[in-house]
Protein backbone atom coordinates (compact mmCIF):
# COMPACT_ATOMS: atom_id res chain seq x y z
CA UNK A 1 0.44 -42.75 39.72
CA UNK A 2 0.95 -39.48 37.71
CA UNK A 3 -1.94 -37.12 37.89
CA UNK A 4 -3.16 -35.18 34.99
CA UNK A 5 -2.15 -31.59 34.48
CA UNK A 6 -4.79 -29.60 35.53
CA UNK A 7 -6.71 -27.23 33.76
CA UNK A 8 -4.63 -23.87 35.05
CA UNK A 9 -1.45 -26.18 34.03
CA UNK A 10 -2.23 -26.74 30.13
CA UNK A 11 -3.58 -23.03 29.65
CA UNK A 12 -0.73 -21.71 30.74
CA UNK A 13 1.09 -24.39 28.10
CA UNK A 14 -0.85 -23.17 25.81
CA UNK A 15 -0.13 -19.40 26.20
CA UNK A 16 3.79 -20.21 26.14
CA UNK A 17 2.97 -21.97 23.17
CA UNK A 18 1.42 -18.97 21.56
CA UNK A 19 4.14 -16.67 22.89
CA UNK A 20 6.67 -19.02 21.62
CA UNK A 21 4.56 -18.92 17.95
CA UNK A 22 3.90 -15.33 17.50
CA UNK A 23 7.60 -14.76 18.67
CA UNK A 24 9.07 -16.73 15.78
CA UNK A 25 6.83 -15.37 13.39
CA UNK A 26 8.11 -12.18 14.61
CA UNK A 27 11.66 -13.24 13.70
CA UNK A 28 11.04 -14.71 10.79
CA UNK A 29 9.00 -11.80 9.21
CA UNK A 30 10.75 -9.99 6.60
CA UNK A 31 10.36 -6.88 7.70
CA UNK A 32 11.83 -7.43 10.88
CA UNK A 33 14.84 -9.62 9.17
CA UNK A 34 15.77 -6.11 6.96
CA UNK A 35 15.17 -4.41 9.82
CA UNK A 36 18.22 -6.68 11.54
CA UNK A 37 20.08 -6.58 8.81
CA UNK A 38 19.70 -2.50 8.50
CA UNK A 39 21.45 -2.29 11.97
CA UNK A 40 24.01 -4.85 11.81
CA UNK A 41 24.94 -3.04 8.21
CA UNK A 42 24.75 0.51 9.80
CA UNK A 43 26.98 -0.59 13.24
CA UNK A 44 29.53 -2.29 10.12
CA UNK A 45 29.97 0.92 7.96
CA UNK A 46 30.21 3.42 11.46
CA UNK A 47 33.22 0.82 12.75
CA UNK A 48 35.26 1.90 9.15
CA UNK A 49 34.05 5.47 9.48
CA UNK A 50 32.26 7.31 12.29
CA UNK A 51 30.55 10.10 10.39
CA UNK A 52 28.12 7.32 9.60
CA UNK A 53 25.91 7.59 12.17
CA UNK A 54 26.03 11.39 11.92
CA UNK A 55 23.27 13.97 11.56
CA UNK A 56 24.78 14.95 7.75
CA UNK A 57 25.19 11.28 6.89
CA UNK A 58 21.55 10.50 7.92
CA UNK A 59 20.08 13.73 6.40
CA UNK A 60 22.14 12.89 3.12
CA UNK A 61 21.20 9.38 3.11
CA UNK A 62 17.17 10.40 3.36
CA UNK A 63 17.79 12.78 0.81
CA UNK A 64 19.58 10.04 -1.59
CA UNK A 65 16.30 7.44 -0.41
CA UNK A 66 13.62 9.49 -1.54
CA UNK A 67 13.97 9.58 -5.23
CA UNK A 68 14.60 5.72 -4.66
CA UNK A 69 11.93 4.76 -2.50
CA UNK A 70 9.31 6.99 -4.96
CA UNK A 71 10.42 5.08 -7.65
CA UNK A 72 10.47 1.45 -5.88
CA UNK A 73 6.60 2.16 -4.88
CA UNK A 74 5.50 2.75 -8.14
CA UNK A 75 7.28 -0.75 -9.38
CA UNK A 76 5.86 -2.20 -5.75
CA UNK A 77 2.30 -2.38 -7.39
CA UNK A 78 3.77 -2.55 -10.83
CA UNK A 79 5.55 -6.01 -9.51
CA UNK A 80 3.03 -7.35 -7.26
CA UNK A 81 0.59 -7.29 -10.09
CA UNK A 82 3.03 -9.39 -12.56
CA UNK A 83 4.59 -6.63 -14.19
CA UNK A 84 7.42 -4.96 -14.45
CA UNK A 85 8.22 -0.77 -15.31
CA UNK A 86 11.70 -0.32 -16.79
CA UNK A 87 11.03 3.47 -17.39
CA UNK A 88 10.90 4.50 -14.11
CA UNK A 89 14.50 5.86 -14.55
CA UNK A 90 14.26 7.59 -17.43
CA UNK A 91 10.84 9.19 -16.59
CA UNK A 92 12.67 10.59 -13.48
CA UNK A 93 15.32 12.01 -15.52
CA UNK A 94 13.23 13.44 -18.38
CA UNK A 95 10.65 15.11 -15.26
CA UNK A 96 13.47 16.79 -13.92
CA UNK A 97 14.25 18.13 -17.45
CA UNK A 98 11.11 19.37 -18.21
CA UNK A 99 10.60 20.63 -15.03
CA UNK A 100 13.59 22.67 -15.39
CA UNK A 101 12.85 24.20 -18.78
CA UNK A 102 9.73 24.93 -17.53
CA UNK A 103 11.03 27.00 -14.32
CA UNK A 104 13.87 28.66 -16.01
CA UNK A 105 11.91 30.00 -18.84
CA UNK A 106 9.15 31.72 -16.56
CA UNK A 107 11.86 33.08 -14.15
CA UNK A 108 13.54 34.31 -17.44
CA UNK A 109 10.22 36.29 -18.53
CA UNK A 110 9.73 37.68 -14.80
CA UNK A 111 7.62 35.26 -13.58
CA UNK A 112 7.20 34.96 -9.66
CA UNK A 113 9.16 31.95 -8.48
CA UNK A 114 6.50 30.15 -6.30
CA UNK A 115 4.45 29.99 -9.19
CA UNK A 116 6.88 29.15 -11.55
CA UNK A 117 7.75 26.06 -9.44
CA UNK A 118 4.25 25.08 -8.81
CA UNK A 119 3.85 25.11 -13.14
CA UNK A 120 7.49 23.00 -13.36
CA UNK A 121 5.85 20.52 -11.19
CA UNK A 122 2.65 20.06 -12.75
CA UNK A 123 4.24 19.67 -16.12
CA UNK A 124 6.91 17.16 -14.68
CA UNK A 125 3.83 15.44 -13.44
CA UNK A 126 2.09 15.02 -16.63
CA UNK A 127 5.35 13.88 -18.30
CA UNK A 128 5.53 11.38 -15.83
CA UNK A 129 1.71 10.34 -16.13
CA UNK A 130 2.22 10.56 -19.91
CA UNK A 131 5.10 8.15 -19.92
CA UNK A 132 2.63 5.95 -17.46
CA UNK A 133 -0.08 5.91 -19.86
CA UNK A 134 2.23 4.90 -22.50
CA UNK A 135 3.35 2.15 -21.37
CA UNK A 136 -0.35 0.73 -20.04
CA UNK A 137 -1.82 1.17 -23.22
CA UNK A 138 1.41 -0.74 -24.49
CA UNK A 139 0.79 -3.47 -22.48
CA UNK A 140 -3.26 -3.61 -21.47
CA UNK A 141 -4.21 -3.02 -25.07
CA UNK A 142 -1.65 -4.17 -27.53
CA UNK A 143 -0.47 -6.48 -25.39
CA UNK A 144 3.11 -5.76 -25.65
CA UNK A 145 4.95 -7.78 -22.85
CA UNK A 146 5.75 -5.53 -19.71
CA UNK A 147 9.59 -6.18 -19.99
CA UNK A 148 9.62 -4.82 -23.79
CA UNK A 149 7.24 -2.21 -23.88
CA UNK A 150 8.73 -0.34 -20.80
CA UNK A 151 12.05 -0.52 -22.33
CA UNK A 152 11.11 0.72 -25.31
CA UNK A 153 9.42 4.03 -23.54
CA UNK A 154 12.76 4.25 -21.33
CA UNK A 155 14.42 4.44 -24.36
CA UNK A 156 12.19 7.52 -25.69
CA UNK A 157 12.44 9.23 -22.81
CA UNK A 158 16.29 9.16 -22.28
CA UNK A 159 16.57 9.83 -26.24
CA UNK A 160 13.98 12.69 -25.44
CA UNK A 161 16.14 14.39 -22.65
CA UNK A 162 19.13 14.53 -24.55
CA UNK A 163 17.40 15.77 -27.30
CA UNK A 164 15.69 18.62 -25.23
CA UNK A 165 18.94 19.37 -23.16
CA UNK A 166 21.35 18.78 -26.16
CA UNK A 167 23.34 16.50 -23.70
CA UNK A 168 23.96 19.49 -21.08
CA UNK A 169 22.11 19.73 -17.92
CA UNK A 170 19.57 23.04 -17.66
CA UNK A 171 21.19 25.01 -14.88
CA UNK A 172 20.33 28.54 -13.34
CA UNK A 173 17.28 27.33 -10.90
CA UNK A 174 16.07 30.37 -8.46
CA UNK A 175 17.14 29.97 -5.01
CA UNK A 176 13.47 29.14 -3.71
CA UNK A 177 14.07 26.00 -5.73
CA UNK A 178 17.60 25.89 -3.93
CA UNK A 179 15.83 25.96 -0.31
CA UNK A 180 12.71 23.89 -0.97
CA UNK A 181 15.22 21.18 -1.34
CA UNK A 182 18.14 21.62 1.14
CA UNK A 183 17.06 23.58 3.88
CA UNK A 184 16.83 20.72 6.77
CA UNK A 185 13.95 20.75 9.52
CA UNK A 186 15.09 18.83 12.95
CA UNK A 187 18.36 18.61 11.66
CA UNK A 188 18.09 16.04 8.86
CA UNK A 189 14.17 16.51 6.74
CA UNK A 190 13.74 18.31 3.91
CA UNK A 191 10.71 19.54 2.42
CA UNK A 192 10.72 17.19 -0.43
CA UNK A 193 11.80 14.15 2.13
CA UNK A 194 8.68 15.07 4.47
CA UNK A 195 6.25 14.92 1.48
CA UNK A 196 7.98 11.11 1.08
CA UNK A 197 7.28 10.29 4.22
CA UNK A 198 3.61 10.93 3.66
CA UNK A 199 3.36 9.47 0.25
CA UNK A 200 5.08 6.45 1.67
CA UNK A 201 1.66 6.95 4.57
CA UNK A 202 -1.09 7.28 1.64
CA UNK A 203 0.79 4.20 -0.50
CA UNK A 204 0.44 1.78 2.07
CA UNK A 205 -2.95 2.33 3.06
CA UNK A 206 -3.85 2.13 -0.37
CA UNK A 207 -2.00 -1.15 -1.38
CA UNK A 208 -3.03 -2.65 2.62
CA UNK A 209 -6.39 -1.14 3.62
CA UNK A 210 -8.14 -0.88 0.01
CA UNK A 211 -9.93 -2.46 -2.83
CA UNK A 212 -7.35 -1.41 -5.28
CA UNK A 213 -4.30 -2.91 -3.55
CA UNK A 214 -6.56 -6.37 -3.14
CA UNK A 215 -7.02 -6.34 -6.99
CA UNK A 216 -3.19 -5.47 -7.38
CA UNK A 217 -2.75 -8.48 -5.05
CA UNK A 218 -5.14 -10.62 -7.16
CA UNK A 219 -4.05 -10.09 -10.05
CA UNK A 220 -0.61 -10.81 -9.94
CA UNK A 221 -1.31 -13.90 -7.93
CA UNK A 222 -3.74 -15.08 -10.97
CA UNK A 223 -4.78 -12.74 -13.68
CA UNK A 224 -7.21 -15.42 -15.20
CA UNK A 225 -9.28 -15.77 -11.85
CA UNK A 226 -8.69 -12.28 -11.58
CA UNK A 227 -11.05 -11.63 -14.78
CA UNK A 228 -13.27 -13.88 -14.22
CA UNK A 229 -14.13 -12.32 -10.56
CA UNK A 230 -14.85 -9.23 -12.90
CA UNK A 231 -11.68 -6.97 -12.18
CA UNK A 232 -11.26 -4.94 -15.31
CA UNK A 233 -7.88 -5.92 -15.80
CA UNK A 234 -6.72 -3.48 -18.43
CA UNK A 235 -7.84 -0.26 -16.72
CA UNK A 236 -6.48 -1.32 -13.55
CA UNK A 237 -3.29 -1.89 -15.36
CA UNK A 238 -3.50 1.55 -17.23
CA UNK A 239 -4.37 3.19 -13.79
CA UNK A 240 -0.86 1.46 -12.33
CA UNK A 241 1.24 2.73 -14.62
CA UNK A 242 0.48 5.76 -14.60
CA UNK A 243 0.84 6.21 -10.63
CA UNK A 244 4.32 4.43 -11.31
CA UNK A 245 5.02 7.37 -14.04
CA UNK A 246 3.87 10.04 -12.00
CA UNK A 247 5.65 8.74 -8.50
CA UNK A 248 8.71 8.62 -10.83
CA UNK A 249 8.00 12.32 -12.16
CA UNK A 250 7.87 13.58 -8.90
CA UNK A 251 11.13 11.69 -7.96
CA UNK A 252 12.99 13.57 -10.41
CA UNK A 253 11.63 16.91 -9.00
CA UNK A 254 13.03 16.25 -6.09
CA UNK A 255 15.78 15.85 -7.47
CA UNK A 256 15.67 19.04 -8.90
CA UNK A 257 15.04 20.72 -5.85
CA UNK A 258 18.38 19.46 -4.30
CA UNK A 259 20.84 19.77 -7.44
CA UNK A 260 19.09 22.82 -8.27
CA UNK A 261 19.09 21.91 -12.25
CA UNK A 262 17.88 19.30 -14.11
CA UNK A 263 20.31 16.67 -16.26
CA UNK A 264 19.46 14.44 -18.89
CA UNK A 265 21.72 11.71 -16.87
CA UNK A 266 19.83 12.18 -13.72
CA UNK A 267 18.05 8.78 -13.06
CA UNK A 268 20.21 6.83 -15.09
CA UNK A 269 19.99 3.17 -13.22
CA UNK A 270 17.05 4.10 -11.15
CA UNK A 271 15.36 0.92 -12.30
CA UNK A 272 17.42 -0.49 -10.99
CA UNK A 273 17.66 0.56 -7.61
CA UNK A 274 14.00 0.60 -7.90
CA UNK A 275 14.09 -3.12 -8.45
CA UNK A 276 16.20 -4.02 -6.36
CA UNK A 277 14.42 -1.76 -3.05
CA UNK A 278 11.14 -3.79 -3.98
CA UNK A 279 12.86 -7.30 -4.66
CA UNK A 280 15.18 -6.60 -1.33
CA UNK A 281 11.80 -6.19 0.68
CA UNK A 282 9.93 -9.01 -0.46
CA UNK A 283 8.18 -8.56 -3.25
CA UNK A 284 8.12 -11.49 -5.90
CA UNK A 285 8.89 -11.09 -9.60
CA UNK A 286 6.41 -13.74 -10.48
CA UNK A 287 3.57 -11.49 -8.79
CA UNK A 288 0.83 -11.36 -5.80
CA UNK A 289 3.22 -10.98 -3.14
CA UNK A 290 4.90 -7.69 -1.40
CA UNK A 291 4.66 -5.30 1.56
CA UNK A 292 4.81 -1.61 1.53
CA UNK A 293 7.06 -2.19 5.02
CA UNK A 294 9.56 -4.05 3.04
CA UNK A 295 9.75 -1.87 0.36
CA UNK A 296 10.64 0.89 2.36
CA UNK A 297 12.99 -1.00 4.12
CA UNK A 298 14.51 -2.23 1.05
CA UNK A 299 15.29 1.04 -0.63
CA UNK A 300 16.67 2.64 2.74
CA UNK A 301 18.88 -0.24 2.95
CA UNK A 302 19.83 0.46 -0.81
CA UNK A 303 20.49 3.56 -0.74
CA UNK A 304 22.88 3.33 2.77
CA UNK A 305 24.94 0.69 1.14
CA UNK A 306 26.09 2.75 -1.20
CA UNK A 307 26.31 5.85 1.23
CA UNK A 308 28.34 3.84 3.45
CA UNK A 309 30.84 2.34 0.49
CA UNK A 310 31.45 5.81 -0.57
CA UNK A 311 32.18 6.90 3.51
CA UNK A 312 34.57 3.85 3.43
CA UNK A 313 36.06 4.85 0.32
CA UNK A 314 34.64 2.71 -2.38
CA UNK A 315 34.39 4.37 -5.80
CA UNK A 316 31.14 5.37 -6.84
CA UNK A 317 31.51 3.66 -9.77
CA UNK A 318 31.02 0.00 -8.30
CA UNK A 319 27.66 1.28 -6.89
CA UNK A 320 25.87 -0.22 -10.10
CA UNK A 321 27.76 -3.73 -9.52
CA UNK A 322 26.65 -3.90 -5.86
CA UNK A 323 23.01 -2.64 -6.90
CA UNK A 324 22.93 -5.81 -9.50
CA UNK A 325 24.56 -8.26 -7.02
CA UNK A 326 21.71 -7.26 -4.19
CA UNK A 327 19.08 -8.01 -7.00
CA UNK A 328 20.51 -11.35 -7.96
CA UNK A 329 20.83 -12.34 -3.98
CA UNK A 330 17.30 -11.52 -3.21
CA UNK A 331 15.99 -12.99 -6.15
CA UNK A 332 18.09 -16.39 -5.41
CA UNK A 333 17.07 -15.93 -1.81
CA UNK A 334 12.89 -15.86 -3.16
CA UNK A 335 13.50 -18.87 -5.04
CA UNK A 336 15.23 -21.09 -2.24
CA UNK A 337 12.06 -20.22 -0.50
CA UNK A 338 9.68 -21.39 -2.71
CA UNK A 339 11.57 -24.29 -3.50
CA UNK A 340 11.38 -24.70 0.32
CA UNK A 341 7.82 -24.43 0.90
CA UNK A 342 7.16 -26.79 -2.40
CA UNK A 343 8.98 -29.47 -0.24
């Protein structure tokens, strides 16, 4: 006669059980799958060249993610709320221009650096927020699709910069400018990369913990429903892009503080490496789904890839190609799972 498992017997069943669960949800998170794929990529690249895994290669790298992972943010709740921002590359590369005029023509008439720099970066800001307001009035009010009225303001801006700059890059920055952005802390942080690190803090919280990142969430998962609930849609929109235009601004500032001048070609592609950070880390084109985690995640592993092809020897011209081919794979990888879960 077989005797019933006792009470002891099945609870501790059911705590393997839950182990076993919470374990494979582990594995199967995204986060933790980038996460895998991060080391496995970084052991790869330091097995073709050691300096990978070196205190310069990982100071350079964080200094090549931050302008990235600025911009992917802004297009993380740009995304996740069914849109798309284009412009993110060109308002990075206009920013930087303006925020070298700006500097170079107050140090030229005497003016103390510090404040100088503080006035560059307030104007860069408000080109960025500009740009941003642009393009939600574009597409909350005249409802101009996402897709075409962000390309039509990255055009403007990229015409703009060349127009400003006259196709030459503004040069001549004062050496506070010079050490704000390349003197390292610990080894491998900049200034600029620490205030990253924070935003990256403050952006999370705020897309996680907060009523505007659950009407981001709603609204790209249905904007109909979303309106009905009473979610002013349009200002919520407007308020979206122009944290995307700012976050961008401020990328190309940082920029500025490590080149030292500012370039009408400076952000030229950043969309897409913007995309593809917040695609790589999970966040849907069609809208309502993405984690900050991810993100992050996605634009470190971005910007190491190419790091690591150019350690190996790969020209820097393929880095576009390899950017567009990690888009289409995560994009092809979304829809496989959702054809997946349909079944």
């Amino acid at each position: 006669m077989i005797k019933p498992a006792s009470g002891s017997a099945l609870q501790s069943r059911e705590n393997i059980d839950t182990w076993r669960i919470r374990v494979l949800s582990l594995v199967l998170r995204q986060d933790f799958l980038l996460l895998v794929f991060f080391v496995g990529m970084a052991g790869a690249f330091s097995a073709f060249n050691p300096r990978f895994f070196s205190i310069a290669a990982a100071a350079n790298i964080l200094q090549d993610f931050s302008p990235v992972v600025l911009m992917a943010i802004g297009q993380t709740f740009i995304i996740a709320s069914g849109g798309i921002d284009l412009s993110v590359g060109s308002t990075l590369g206009i920013a930087g221009v303006i925020m070298a005029l700006v500097i170079r023509t107050l140090t030229e008439k005497s003016c103390d650096p510090i404040p100088a720099v503080v006035l560059g970066l307030a104007a860069a800001g408000a080109v960025g927020g500009i740009i941003g307001l642009a393009n939600g009035l574009l597409i909350s009010y005249l409802r101009i699709v996402p897709f075409v009225a962000t390309l039509a303001t990255m055009g403007a801006a990229a015409g703009m910069s060349l127009v400003i700059t006259g196709g030459v890059q503004i040069a001549g920055a004062p050496q506070a400018v010079i050490l704000i952005g390349n003197v390292r802390y610990f080894g491998m942080l900049t200034v600029p990369v620490m205030a990253v690190l924070l935003i990256i803090v403050i952006a999370w919280a705020s897309l996680s913990l907060t009523r505007f990142g659950r009407w981001t969430y709603a609204i790209g998962s249905n904007l109909f429903a979303s309106r009905a609930a009473g979610i002013n849609v349009q200002k919520h929109f407007l308020k979206i892009y122009v944290l995307s235009g700012i976050l961008s601004a401020l990328a190309g500032a940082f920029v500025y503080f490590r080149l030292g001048s500012g370039s009408p070609l400076s952000g030229r592609g950043g969309e897409l490496s913007a995309i593809a950070a917040a695609v790589i880390g999970g966040v849907s084109l069609q809208g309502g789904v993405g984690r900050l985690t991810g993100v992050v995640l996605g634009a470190l592993i971005t910007t190491s890839i190419l790091s690591g092809l150019i350690l190996v020897g790969v020209e820097p011209n393929w880095q576009q190609i390899v950017v567009a081919t990690l888009i289409a794979i995560a994009v092809g990888m979304q829809g496989l799972g959702r054809i997946a879960s349909a079944q």
